[in-house]
C-alpha atoms as a PDB file:
ATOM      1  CA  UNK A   1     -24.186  -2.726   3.911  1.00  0.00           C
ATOM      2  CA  UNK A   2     -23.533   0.737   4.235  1.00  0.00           C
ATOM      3  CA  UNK A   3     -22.054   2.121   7.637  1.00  0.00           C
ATOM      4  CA  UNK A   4     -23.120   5.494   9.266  1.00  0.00           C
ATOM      5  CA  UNK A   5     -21.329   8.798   8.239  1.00  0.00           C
ATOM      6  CA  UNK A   6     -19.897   6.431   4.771  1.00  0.00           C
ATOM      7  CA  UNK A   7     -21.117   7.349   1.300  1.00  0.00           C
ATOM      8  CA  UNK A   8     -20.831   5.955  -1.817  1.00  0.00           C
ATOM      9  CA  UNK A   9     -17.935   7.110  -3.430  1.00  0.00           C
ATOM     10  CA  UNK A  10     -17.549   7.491  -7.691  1.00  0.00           C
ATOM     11  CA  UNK A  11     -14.350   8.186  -9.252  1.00  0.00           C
ATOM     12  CA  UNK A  12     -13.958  10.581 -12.026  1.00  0.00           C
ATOM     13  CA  UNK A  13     -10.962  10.360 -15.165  1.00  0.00           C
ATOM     14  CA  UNK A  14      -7.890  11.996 -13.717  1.00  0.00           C
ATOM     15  CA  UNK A  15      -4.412  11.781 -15.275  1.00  0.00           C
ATOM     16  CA  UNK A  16      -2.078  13.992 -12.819  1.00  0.00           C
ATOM     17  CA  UNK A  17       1.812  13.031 -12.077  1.00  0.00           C
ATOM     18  CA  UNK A  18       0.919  11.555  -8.776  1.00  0.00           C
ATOM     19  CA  UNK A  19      -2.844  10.058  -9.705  1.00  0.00           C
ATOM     20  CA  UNK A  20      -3.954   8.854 -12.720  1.00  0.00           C
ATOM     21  CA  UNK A  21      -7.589   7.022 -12.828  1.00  0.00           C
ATOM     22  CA  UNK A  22      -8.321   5.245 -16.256  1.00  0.00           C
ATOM     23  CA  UNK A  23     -12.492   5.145 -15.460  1.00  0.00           C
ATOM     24  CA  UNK A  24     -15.167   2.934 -17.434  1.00  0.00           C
ATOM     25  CA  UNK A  25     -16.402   5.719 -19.510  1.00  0.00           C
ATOM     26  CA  UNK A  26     -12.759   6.223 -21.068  1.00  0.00           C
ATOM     27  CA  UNK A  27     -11.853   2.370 -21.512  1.00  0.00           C
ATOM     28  CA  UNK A  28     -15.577   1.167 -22.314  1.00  0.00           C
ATOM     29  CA  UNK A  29     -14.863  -2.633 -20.483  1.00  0.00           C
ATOM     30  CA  UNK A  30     -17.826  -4.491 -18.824  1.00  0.00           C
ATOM     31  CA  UNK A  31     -16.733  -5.996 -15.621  1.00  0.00           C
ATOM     32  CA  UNK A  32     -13.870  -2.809 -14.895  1.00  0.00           C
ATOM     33  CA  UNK A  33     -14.599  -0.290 -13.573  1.00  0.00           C
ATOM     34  CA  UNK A  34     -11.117   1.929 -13.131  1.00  0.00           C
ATOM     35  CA  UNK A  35      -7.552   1.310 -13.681  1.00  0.00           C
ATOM     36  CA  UNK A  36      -5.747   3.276 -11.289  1.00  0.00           C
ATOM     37  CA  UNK A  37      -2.104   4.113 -10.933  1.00  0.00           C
ATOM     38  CA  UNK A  38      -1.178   6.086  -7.511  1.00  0.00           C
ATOM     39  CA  UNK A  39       2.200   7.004  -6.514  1.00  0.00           C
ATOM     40  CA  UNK A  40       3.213   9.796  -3.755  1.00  0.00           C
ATOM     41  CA  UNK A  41       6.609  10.386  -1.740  1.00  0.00           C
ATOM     42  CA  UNK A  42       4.994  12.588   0.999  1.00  0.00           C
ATOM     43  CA  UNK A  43       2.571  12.009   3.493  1.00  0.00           C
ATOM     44  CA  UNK A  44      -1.798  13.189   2.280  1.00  0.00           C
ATOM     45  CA  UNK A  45      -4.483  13.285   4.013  1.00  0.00           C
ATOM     46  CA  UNK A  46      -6.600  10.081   5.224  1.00  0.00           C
ATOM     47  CA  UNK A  47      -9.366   9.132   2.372  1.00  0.00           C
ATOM     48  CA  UNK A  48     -13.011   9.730   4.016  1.00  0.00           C
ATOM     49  CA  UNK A  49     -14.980   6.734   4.854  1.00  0.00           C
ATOM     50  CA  UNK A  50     -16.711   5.242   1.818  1.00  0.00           C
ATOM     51  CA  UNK A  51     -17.742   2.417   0.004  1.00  0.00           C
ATOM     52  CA  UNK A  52     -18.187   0.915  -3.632  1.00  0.00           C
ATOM     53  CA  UNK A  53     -21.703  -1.146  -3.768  1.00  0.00           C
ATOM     54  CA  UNK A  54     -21.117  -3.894  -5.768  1.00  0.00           C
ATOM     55  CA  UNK A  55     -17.362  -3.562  -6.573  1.00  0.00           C
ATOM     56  CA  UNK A  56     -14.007  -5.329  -5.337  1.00  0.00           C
ATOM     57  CA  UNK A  57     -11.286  -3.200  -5.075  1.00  0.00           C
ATOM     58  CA  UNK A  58      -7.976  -4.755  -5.396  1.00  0.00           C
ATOM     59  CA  UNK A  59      -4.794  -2.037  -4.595  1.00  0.00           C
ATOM     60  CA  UNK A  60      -1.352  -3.864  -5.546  1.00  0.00           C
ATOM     61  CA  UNK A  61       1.565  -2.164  -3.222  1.00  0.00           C
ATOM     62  CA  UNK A  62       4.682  -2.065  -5.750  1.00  0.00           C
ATOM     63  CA  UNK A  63       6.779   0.164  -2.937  1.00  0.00           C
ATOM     64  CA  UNK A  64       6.149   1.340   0.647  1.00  0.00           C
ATOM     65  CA  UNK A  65       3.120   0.553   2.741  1.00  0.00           C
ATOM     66  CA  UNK A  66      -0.954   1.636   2.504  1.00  0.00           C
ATOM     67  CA  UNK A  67      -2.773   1.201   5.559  1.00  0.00           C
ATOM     68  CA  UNK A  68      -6.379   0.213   4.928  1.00  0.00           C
ATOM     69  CA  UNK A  69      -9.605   0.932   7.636  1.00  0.00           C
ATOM     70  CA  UNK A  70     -12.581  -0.623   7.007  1.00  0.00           C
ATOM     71  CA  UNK A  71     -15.459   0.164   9.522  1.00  0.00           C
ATOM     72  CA  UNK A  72     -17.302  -2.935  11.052  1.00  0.00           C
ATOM     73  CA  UNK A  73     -20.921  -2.322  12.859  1.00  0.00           C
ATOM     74  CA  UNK A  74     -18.683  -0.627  16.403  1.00  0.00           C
ATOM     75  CA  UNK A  75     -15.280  -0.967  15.595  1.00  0.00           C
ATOM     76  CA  UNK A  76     -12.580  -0.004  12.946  1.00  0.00           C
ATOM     77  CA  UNK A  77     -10.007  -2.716  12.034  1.00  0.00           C
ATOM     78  CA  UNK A  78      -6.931  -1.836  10.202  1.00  0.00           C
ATOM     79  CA  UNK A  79      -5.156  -3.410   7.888  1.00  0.00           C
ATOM     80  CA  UNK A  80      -1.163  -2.663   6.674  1.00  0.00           C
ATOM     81  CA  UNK A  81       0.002  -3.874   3.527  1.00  0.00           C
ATOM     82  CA  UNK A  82       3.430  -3.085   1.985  1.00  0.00           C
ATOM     83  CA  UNK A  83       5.410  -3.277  -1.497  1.00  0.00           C
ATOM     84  CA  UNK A  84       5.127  -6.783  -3.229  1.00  0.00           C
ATOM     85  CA  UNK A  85       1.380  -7.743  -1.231  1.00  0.00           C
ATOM     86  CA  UNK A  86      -1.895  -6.781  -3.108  1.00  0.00           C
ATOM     87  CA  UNK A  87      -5.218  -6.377  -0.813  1.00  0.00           C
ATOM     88  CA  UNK A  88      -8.977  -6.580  -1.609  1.00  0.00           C
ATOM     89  CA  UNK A  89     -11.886  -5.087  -0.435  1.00  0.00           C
ATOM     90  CA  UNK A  90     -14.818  -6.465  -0.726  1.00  0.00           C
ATOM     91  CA  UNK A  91     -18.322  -4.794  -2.489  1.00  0.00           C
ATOM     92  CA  UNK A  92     -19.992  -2.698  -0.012  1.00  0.00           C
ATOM     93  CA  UNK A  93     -17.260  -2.945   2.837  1.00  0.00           C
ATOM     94  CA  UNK A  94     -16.917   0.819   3.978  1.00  0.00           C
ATOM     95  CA  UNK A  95     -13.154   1.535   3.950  1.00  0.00           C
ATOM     96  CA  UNK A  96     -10.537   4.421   4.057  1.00  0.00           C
ATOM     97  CA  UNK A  97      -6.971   4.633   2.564  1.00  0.00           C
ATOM     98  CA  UNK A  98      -4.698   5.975   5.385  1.00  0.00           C
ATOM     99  CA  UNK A  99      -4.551   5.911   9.341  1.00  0.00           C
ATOM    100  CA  UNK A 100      -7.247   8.229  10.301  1.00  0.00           C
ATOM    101  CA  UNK A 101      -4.852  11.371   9.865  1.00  0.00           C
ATOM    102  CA  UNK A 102      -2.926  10.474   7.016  1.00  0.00           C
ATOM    103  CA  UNK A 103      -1.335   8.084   4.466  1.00  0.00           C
ATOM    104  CA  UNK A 104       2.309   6.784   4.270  1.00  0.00           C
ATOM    105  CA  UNK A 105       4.148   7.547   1.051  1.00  0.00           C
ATOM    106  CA  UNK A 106       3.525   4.514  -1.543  1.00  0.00           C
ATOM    107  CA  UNK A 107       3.113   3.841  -5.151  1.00  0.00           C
ATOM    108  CA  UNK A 108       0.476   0.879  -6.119  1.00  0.00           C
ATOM    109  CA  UNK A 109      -1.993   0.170  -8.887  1.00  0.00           C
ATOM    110  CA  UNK A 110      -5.352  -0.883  -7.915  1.00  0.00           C
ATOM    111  CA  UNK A 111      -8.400  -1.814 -10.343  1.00  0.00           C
ATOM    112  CA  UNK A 112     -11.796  -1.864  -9.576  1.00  0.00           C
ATOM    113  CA  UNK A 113     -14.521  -5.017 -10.727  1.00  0.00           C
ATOM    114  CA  UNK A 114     -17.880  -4.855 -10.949  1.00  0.00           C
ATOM    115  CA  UNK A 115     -19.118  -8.285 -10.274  1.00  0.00           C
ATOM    116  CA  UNK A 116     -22.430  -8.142 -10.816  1.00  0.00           C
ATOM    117  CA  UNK A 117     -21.511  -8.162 -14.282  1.00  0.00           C
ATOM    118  CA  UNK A 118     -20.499 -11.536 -14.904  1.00  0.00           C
ATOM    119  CA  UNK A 119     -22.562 -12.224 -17.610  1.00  0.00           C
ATOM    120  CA  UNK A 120     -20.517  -9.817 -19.512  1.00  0.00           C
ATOM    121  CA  UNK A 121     -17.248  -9.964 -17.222  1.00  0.00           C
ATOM    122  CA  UNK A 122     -13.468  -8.389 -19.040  1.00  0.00           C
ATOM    123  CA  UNK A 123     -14.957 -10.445 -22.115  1.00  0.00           C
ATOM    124  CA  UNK A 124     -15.371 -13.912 -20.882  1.00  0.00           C
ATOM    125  CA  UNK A 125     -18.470 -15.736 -21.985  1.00  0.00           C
ATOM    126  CA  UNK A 126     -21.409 -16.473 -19.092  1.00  0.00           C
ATOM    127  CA  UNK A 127     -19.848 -19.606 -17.834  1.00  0.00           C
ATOM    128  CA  UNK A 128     -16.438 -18.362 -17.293  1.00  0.00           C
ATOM    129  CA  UNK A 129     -17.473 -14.963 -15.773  1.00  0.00           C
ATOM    130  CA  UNK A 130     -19.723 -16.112 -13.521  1.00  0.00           C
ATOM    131  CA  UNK A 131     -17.049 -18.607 -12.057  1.00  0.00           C
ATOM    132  CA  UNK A 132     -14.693 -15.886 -11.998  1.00  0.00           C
ATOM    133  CA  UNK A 133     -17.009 -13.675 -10.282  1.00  0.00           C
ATOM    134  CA  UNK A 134     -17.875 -16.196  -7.729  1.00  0.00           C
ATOM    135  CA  UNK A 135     -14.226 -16.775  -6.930  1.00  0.00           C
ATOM    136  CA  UNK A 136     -13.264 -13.391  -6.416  1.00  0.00           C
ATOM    137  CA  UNK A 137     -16.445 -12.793  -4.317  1.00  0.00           C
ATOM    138  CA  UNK A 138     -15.161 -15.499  -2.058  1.00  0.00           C
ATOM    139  CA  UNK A 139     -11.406 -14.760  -1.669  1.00  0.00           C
ATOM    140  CA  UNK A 140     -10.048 -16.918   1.717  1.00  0.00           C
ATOM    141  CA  UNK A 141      -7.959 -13.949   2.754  1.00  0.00           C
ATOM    142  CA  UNK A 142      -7.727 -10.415   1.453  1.00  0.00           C
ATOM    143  CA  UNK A 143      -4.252  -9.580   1.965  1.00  0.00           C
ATOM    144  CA  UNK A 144      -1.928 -11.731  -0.373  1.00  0.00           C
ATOM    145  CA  UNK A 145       1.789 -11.657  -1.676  1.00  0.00           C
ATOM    146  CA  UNK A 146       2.417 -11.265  -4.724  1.00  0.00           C
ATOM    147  CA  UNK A 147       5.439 -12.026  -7.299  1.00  0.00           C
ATOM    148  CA  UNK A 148       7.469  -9.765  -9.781  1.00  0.00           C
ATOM    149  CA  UNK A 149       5.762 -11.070 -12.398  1.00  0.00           C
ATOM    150  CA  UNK A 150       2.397 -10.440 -10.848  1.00  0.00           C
ATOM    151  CA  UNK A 151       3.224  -6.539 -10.871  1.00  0.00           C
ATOM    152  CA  UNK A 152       4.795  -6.525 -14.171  1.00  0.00           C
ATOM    153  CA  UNK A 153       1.233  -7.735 -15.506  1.00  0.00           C
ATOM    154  CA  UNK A 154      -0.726  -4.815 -13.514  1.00  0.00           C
ATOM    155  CA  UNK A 155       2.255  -2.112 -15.005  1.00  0.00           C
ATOM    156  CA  UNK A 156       1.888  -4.039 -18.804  1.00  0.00           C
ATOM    157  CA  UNK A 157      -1.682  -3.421 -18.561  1.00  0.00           C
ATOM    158  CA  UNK A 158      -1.686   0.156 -17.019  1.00  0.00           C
ATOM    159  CA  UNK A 159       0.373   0.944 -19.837  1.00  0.00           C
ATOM    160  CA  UNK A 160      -1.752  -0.340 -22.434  1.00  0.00           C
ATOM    161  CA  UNK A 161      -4.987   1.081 -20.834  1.00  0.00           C
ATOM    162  CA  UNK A 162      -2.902   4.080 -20.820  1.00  0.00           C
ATOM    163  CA  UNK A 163      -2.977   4.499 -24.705  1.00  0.00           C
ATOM    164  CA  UNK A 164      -6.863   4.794 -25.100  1.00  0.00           C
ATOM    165  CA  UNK A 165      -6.628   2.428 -28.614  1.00  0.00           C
ATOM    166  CA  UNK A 166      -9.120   0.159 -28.686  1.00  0.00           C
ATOM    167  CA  UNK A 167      -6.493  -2.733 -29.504  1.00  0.00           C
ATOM    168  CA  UNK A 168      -3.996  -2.151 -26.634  1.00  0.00           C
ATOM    169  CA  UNK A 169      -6.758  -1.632 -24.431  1.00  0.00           C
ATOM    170  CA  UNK A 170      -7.633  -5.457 -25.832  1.00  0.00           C
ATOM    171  CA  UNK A 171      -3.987  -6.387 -24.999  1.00  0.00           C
ATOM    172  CA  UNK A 172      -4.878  -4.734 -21.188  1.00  0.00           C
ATOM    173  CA  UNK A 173      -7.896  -6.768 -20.356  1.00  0.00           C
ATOM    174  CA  UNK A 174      -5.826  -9.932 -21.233  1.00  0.00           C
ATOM    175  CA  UNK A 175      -2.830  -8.690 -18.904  1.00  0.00           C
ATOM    176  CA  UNK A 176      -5.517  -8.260 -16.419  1.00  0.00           C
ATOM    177  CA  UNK A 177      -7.165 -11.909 -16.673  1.00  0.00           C
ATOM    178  CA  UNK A 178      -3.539 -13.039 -16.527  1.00  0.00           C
ATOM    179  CA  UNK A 179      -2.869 -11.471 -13.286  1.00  0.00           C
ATOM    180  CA  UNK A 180      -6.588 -12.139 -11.718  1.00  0.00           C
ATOM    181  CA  UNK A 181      -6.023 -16.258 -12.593  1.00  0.00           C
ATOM    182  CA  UNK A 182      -2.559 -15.696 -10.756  1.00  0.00           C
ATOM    183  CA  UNK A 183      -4.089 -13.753  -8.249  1.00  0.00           C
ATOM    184  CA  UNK A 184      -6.517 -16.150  -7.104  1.00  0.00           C
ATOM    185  CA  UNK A 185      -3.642 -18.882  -6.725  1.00  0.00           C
ATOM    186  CA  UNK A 186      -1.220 -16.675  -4.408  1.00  0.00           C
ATOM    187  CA  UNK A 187      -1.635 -17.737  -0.430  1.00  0.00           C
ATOM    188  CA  UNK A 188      -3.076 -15.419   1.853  1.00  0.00           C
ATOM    189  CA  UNK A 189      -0.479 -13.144   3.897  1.00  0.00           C
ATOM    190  CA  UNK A 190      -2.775 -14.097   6.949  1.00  0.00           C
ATOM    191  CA  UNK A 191      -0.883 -17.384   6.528  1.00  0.00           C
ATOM    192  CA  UNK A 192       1.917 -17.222   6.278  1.00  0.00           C
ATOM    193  CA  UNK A 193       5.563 -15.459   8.622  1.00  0.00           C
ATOM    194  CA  UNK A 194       5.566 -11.474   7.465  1.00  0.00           C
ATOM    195  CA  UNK A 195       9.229 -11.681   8.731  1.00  0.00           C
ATOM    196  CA  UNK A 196      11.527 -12.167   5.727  1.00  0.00           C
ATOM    197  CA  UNK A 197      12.127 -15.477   4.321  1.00  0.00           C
ATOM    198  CA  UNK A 198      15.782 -14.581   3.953  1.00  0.00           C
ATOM    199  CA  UNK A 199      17.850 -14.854   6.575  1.00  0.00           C
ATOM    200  CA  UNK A 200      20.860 -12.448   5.447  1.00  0.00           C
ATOM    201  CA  UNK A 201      17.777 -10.064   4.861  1.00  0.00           C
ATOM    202  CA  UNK A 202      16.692 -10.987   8.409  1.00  0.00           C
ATOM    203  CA  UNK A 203      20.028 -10.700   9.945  1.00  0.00           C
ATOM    204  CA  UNK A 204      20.637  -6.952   8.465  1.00  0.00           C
ATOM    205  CA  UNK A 205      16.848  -5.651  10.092  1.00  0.00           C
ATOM    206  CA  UNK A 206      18.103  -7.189  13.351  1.00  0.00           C
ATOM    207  CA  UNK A 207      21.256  -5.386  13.635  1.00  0.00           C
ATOM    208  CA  UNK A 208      19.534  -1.822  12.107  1.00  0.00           C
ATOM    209  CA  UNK A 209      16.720  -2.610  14.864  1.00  0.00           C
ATOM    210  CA  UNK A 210      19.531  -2.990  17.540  1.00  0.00           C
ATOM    211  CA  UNK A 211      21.748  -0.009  16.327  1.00  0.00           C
ATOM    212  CA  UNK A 212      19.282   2.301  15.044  1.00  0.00           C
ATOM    213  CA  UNK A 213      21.078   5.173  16.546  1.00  0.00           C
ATOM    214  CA  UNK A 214      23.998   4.239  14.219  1.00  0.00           C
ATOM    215  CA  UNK A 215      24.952   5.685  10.859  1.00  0.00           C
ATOM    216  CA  UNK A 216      23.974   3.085   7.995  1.00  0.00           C
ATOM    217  CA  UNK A 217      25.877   2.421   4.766  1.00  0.00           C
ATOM    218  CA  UNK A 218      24.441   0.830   1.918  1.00  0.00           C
ATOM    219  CA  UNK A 219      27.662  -1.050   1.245  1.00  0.00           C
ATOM    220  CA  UNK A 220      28.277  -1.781   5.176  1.00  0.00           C
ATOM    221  CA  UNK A 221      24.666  -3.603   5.339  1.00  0.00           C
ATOM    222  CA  UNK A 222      25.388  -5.272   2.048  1.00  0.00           C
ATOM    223  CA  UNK A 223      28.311  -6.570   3.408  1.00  0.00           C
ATOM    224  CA  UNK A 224      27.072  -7.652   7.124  1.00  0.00           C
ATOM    225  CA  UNK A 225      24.103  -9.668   4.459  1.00  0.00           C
ATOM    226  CA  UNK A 226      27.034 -11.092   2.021  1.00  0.00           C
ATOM    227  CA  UNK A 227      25.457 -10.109  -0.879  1.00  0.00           C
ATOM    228  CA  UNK A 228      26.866  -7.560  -3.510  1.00  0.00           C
ATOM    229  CA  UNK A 229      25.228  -4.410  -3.037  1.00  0.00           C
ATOM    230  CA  UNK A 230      23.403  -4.406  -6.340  1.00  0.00           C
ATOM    231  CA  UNK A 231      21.861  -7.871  -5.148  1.00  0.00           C
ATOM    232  CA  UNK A 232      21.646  -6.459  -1.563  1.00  0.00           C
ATOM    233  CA  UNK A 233      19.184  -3.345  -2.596  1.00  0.00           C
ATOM    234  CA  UNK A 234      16.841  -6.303  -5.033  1.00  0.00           C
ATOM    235  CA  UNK A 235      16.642  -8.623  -1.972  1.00  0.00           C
ATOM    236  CA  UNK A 236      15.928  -5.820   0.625  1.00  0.00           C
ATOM    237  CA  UNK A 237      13.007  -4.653  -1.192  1.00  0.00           C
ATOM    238  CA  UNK A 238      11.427  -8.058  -2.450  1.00  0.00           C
ATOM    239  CA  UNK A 239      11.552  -9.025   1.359  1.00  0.00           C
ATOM    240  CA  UNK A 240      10.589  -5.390   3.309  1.00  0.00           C
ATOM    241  CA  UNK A 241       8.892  -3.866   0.355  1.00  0.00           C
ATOM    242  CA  UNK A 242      10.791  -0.909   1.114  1.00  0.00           C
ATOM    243  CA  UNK A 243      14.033   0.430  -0.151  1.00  0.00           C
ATOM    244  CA  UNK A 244      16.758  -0.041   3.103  1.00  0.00           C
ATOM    245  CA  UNK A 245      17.051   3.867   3.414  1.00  0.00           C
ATOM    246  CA  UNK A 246      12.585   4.409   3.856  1.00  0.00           C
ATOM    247  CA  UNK A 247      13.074   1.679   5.862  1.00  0.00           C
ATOM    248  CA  UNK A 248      15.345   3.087   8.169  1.00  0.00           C
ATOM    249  CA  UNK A 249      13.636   6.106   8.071  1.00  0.00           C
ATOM    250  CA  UNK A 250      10.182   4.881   8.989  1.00  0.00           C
ATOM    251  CA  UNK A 251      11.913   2.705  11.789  1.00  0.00           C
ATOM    252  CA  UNK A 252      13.391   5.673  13.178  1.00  0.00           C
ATOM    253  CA  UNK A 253      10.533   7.855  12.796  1.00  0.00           C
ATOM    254  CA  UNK A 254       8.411   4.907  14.941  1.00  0.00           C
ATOM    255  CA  UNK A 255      10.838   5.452  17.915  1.00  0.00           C
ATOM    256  CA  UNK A 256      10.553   9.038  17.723  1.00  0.00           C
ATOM    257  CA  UNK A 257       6.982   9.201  17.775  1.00  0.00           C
ATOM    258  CA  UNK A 258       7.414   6.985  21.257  1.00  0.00           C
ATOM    259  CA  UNK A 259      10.096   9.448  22.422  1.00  0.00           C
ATOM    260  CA  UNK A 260       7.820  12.403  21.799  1.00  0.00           C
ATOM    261  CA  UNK A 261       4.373  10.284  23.436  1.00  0.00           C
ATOM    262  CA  UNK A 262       6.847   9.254  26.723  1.00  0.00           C
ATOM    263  CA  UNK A 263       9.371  12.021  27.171  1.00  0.00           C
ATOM    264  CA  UNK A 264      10.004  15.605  27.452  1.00  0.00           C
ATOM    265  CA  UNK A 265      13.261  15.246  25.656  1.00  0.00           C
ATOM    266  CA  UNK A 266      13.431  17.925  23.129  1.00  0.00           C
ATOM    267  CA  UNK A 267      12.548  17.065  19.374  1.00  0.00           C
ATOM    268  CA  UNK A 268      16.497  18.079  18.412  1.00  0.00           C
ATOM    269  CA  UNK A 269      17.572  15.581  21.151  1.00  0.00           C
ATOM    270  CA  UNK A 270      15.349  13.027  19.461  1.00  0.00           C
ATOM    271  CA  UNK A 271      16.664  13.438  16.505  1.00  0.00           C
ATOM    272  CA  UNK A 272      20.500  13.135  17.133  1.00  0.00           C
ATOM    273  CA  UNK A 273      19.350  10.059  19.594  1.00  0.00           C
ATOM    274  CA  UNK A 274      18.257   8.511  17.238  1.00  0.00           C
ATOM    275  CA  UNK A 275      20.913   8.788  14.265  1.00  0.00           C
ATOM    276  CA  UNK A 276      19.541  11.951  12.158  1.00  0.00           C
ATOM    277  CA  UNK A 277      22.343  14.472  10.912  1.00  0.00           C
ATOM    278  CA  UNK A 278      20.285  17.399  12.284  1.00  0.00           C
ATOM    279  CA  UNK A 279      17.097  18.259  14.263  1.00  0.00           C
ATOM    280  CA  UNK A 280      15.661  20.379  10.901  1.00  0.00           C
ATOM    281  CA  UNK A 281      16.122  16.719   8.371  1.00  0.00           C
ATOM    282  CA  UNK A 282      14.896  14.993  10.825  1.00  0.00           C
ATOM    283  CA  UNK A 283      11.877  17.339  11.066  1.00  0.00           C
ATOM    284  CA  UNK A 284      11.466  17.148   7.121  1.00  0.00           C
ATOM    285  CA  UNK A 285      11.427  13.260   7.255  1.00  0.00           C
ATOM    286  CA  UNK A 286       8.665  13.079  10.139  1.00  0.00           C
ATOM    287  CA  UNK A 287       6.342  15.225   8.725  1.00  0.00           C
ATOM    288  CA  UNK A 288       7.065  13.399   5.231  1.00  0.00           C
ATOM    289  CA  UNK A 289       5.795  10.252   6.522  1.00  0.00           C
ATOM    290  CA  UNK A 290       3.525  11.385   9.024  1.00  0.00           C
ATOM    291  CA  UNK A 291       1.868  14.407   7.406  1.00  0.00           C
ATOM    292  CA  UNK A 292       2.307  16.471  10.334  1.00  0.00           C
ATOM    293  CA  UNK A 293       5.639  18.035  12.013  1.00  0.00           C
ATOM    294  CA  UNK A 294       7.075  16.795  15.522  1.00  0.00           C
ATOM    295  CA  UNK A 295       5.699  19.109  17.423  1.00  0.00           C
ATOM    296  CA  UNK A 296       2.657  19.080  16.317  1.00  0.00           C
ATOM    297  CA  UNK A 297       2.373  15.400  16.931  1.00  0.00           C
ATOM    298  CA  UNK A 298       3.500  15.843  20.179  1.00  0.00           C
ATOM    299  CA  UNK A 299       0.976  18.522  21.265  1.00  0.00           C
ATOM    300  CA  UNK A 300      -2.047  16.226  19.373  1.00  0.00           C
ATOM    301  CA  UNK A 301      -0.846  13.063  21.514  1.00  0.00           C
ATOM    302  CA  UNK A 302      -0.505  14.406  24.242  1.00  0.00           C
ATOM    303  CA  UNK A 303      -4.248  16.385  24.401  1.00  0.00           C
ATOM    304  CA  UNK A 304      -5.462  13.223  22.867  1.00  0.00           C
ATOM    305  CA  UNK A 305      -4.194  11.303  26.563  1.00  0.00           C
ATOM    306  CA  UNK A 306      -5.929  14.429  28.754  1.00  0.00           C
ATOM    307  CA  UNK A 307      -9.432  13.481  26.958  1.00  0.00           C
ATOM    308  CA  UNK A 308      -8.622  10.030  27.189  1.00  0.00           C
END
């Protein structure tokens, strides 16, 4: 059911560098509704509030992190989920991409199903679309983790989609059932430890969360993990979802925007605090991931604490 102030929101065909929307009227499938690749390096503005009556969205995070609100009857809860996890949103949950202000830098592909089409669901039969339907209807958790080969299937079938023939977009819709059947297997992230799994992995965040003043090497942390620095860079990002240097920089960018709540220190002392090369790259970075610059964030938390 609808929240207050949310509307129903209806995606039209796009295909820009940084967007591109593959909608129902373009691919003709029953059961999809759009095939969406997204993929930004800077910081946009929050999505409004809206909702999708009678589609589940699922957004797979291939790099960097999407924070998802969806509005309850009084409250908001928020939900983070980063490269290599997939989440779902349910039809008619009200929801917004970003943090209220903005959203983080990420690439992901996302699809949207209609499931009150299963009679005629990605061209299954009755039988089988129904049961798919009902399964994705009742999900146990919407935030999952996903495998390389899981993405691979979402890119394959992009790609296909991506053609407009009839035949490849055939060859898409069986990428897709691939990945949903997979999908519906993979444990819940709710679950399970969102630390890494590996402990060389876990033993370089420890000593970047300990030193984060410190200048970082990419062959210096592959070392301190023991892996070669090729392997090093794979591992990293199948365990963070982030590449070590975005990592960094969002860890150091969290610390500033605590130094600039807390403190009067001044936003150049910040920056060489806490390991940037100058006060103006450190500037670029913040508002990169953040959407806004230093000071500005600075001035909005603190009038944000007077009204509080």
């Amino acid at each position: 059911m609808a929240s207050r102030g949310a509307f129903e929101l209806v995606d039209s065909f796009t295909w820009e560098k940084r967007s591109k929307i593959i909608t129902r009227d373009v691919h003709g499938i029953s059961g999809l509704m759009n095939l969406t690749y997204f993929s930004h390096l800077a910081s946009e503005p929050s999505t409004p509030m809206h909702y999708h009556q009678g589609i589940l969205e699922i957004h797979c995070i291939v790099k960097g992190r999407s924070v998802m609100r969806l509005q309850r009857d009084d409250h908001i809860e928020t939900l983070t989920c980063t490269g290599g996890e997939a989440m779902a949103v349910f039809p008619g949950e009200c929801h917004a991409r970003g943090n209220g202000s903005h959203q983080e830098p990420c690439e992901l592909y996302a699809m949207q199903l209609n499931l009150a089409e299963a009679d005629d669901f990605l061209g299954l039969n009755p039988e089988k679309g129904r049961a798919l339907c009902e399964r994705l209807a009742h999900m146990p958790g919407r935030l999952v983790r996903l495998e390389n080969a899981d993405l691979a299937l979402m890119r394959h079938a992009f790609g296909l989609f991506s053609t407009r023939d009839a035949a490849d977009i055939d060859a898409g819709v069986a990428h897709l059932l691939c990945f949903l059947a997979r999908f519906l297997r993979l444990p819940p992230v709710e679950t399970m430890m969102r630390t890494p799994s590996d402990e060389r992995i876990q033993r370089v965040l420890d000593h970047v969360e300990q030193n984060i003043s410190e200048p970082f090497s990419l062959a210096t942390l592959a070392g301190l993990s023991g892996y070669s620095l090729s392997r090093f860079k794979t591992r990293f990002r199948e365990e963070t979802g982030q590449t070590p240097a975005l990592y960094i920089s969002a860890l150091r960018v969290e610390r500033a925007k605590l130094e600039l709540e807390r403190t009067d220190q001044s936003i150049t002392d910040i920056a060489y605090n806490l390991g940037w090369s100058s006060g103006n790259y450190f500037c670029t970075v913040f508002k990169k991931l953040t959407g806004v610059s230093p000071l500005i964030y600075r001035r909005q938390n603190r009038l944000e604490e007077g009204d509080s």
